[in-house]
Protein backbone atom coordinates (compact mmCIF):
# COMPACT_ATOMS: atom_id res chain seq x y z
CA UNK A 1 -0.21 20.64 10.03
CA UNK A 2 0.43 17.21 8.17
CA UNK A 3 -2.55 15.27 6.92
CA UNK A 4 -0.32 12.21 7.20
CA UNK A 5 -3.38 9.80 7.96
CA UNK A 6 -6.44 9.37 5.41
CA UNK A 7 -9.10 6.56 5.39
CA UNK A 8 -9.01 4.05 2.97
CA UNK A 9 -11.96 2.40 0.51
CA UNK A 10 -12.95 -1.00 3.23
CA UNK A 11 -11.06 -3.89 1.67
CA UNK A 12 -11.04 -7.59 3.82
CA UNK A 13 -7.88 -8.77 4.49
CA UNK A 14 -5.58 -10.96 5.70
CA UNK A 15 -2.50 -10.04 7.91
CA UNK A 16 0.75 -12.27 7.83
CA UNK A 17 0.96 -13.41 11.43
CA UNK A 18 4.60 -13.36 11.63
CA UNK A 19 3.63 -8.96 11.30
CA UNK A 20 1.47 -9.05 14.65
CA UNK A 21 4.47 -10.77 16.32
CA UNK A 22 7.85 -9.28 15.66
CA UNK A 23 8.53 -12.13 12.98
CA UNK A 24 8.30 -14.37 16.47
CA UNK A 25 5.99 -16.53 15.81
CA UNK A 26 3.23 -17.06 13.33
CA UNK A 27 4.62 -18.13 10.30
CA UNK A 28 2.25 -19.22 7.32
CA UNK A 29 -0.71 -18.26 9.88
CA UNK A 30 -3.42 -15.57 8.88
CA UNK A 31 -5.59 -12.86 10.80
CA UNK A 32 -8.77 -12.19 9.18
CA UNK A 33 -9.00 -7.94 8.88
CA UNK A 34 -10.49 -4.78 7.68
CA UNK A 35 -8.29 -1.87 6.17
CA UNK A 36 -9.32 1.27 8.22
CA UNK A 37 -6.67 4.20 7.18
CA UNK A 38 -2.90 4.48 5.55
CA UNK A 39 -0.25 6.38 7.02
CA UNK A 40 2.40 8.74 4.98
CA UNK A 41 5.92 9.55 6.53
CA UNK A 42 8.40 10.96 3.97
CA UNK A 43 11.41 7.88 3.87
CA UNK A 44 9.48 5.26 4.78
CA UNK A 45 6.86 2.68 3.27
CA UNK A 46 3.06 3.50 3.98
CA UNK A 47 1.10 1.97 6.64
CA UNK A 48 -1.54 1.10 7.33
CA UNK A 49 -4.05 0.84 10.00
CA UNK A 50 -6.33 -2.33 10.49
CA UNK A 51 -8.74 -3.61 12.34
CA UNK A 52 -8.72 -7.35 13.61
CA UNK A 53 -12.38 -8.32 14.42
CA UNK A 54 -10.85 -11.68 16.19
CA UNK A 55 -8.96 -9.40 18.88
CA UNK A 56 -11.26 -6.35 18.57
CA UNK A 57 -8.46 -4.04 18.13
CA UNK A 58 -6.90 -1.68 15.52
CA UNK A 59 -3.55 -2.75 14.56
CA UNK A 60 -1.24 0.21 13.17
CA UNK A 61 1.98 0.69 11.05
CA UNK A 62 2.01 -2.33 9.18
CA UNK A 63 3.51 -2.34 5.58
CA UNK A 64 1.65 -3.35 2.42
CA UNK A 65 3.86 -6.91 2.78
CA UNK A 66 1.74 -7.76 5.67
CA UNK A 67 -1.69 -8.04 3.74
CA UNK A 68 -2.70 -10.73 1.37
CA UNK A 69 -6.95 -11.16 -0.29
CA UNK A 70 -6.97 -14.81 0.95
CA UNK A 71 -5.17 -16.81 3.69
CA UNK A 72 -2.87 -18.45 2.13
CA UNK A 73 0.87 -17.90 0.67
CA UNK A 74 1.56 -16.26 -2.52
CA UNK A 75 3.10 -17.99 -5.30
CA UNK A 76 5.05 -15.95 -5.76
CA UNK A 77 5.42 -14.76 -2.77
CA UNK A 78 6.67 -11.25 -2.72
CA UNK A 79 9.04 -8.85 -0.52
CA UNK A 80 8.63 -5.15 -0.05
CA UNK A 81 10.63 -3.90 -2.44
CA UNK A 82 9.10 -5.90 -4.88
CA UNK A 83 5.62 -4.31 -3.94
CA UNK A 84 6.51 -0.63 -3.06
CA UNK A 85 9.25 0.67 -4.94
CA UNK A 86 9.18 4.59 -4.06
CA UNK A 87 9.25 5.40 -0.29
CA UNK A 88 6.38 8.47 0.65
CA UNK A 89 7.44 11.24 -0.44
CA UNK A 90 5.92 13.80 2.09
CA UNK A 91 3.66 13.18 5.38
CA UNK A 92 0.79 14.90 3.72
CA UNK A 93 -0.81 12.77 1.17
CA UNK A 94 -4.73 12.29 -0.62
CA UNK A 95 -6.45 9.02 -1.23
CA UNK A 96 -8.39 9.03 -4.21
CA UNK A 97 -10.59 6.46 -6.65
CA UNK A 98 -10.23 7.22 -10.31
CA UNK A 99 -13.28 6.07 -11.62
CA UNK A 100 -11.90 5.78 -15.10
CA UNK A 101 -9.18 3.18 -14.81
CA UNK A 102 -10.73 1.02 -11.90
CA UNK A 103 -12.57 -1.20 -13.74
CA UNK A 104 -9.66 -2.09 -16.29
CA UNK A 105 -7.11 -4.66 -16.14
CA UNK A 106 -3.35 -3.37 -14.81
CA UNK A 107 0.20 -4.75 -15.62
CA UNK A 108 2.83 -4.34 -13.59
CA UNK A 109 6.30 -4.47 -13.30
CA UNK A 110 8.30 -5.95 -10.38
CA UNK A 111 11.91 -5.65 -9.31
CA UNK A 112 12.39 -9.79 -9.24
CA UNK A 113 9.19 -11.58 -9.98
CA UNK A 114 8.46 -10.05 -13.86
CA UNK A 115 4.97 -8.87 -14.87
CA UNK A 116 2.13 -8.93 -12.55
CA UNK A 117 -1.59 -8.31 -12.94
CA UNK A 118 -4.32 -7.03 -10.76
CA UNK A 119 -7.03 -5.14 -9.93
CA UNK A 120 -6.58 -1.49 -8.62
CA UNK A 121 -8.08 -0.32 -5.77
CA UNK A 122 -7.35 3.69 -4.59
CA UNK A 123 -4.42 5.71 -5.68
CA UNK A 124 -2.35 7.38 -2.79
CA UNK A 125 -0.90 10.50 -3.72
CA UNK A 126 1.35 12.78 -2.09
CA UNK A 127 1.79 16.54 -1.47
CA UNK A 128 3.82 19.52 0.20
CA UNK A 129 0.73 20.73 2.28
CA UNK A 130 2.22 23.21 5.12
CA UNK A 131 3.54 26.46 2.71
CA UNK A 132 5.05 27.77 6.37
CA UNK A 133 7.26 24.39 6.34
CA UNK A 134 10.40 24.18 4.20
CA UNK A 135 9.43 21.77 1.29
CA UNK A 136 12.47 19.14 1.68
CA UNK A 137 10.54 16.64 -0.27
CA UNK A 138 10.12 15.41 -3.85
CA UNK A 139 6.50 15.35 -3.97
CA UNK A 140 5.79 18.64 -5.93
CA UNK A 141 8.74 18.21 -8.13
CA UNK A 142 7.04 17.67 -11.54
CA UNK A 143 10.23 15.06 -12.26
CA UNK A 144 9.91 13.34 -9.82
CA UNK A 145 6.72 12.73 -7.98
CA UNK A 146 4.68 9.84 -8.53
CA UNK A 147 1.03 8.28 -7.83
CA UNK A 148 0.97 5.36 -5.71
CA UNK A 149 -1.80 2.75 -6.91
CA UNK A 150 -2.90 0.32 -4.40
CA UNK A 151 -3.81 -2.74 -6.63
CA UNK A 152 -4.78 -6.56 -5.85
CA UNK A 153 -2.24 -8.93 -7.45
CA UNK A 154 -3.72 -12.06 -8.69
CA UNK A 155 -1.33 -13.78 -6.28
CA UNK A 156 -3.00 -12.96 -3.90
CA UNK A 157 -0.63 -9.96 -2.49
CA UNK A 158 -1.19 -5.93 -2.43
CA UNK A 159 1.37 -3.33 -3.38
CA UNK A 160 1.56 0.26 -3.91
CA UNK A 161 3.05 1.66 -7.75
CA UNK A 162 3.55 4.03 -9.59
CA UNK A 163 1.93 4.30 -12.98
CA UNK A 164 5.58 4.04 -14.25
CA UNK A 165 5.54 0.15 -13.44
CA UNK A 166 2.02 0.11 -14.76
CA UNK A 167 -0.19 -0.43 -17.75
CA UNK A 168 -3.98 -0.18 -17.79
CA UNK A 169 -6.23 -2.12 -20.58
């Protein structure tokens, strides 16, 4: 069976309206919230689960795009594809805290917006957990897997890299 769900370290954030709404409403308003878990499914972007203490309810399946560390817009302000390069790469996935780099400054590279720093958070790494299962994935291809590194941007947004966009001082 898929351990496509794990918990997350608890990190305050604010949800992008416009998310909660279908891209309805809400534009350039802000919903205080609390990261509860992240979601792998092989193709897509992760998700993650949060609770909104002004509703008292758990909001699911909402991309990395969604979240910012303070309500306000990001300058710049950043797209998905800019933030999460790699989709997941299996539905069975670990979160982790490596000790050793979190305290130390990252770089990274975007798609549109240049270099970027931050501060790193977990890492999200995925694997081919179910040996009954055919393994149609990349994750345990030694070429091609990668680490995902949830990191706060000093913008003010989240995203999830691998340490091939990254640098670590």
């Amino acid at each position: 069976m898929a351990n496509y769900i794990a918990n997350l370290p608890t990190k305050k954030v604010w949800v992008r309206k416009e998310y909660l709404t279908d891209f309805q409403s809400g534009h350039g308003e802000f919903v205080e919230g609390l990261w509860v878990t992240a979601k792998s499914i092989q193709g897509r972007a992760f998700y993650f689960e949060t609770y909104l203490p002004e509703y008292g309810a758990m909001y699911d399946k909402l991309p990395i795009s969604a979240f910012l560390s303070s309500p306000k817009t990001p300058d710049p302000d950043m797209d998905l594809v800019n933030l999460q390069f790699w989709n997941c790469m299996d539905y069975d996935f670990t979160v982790i805290v490596k000790q050793f780099v979190a305290p130390m400054e990252w770089e990274l590279r975007t798609r549109h917006f240049g270099n970027q720093k931050g501060q790193y958070i977990c890492t999200l790494d995925n694997y081919h957990g179910d040996f009954d299962q055919i393994d149609a994935s990349t994750s345990e291809m030694p070429d091609e897997h990668k680490s995902f590194n949830l990191i706060q941007l000093r913008n003010g947004q989240f995203c999830t890299l691998s340490k091939q966009q990254m640098s670590h001082f």
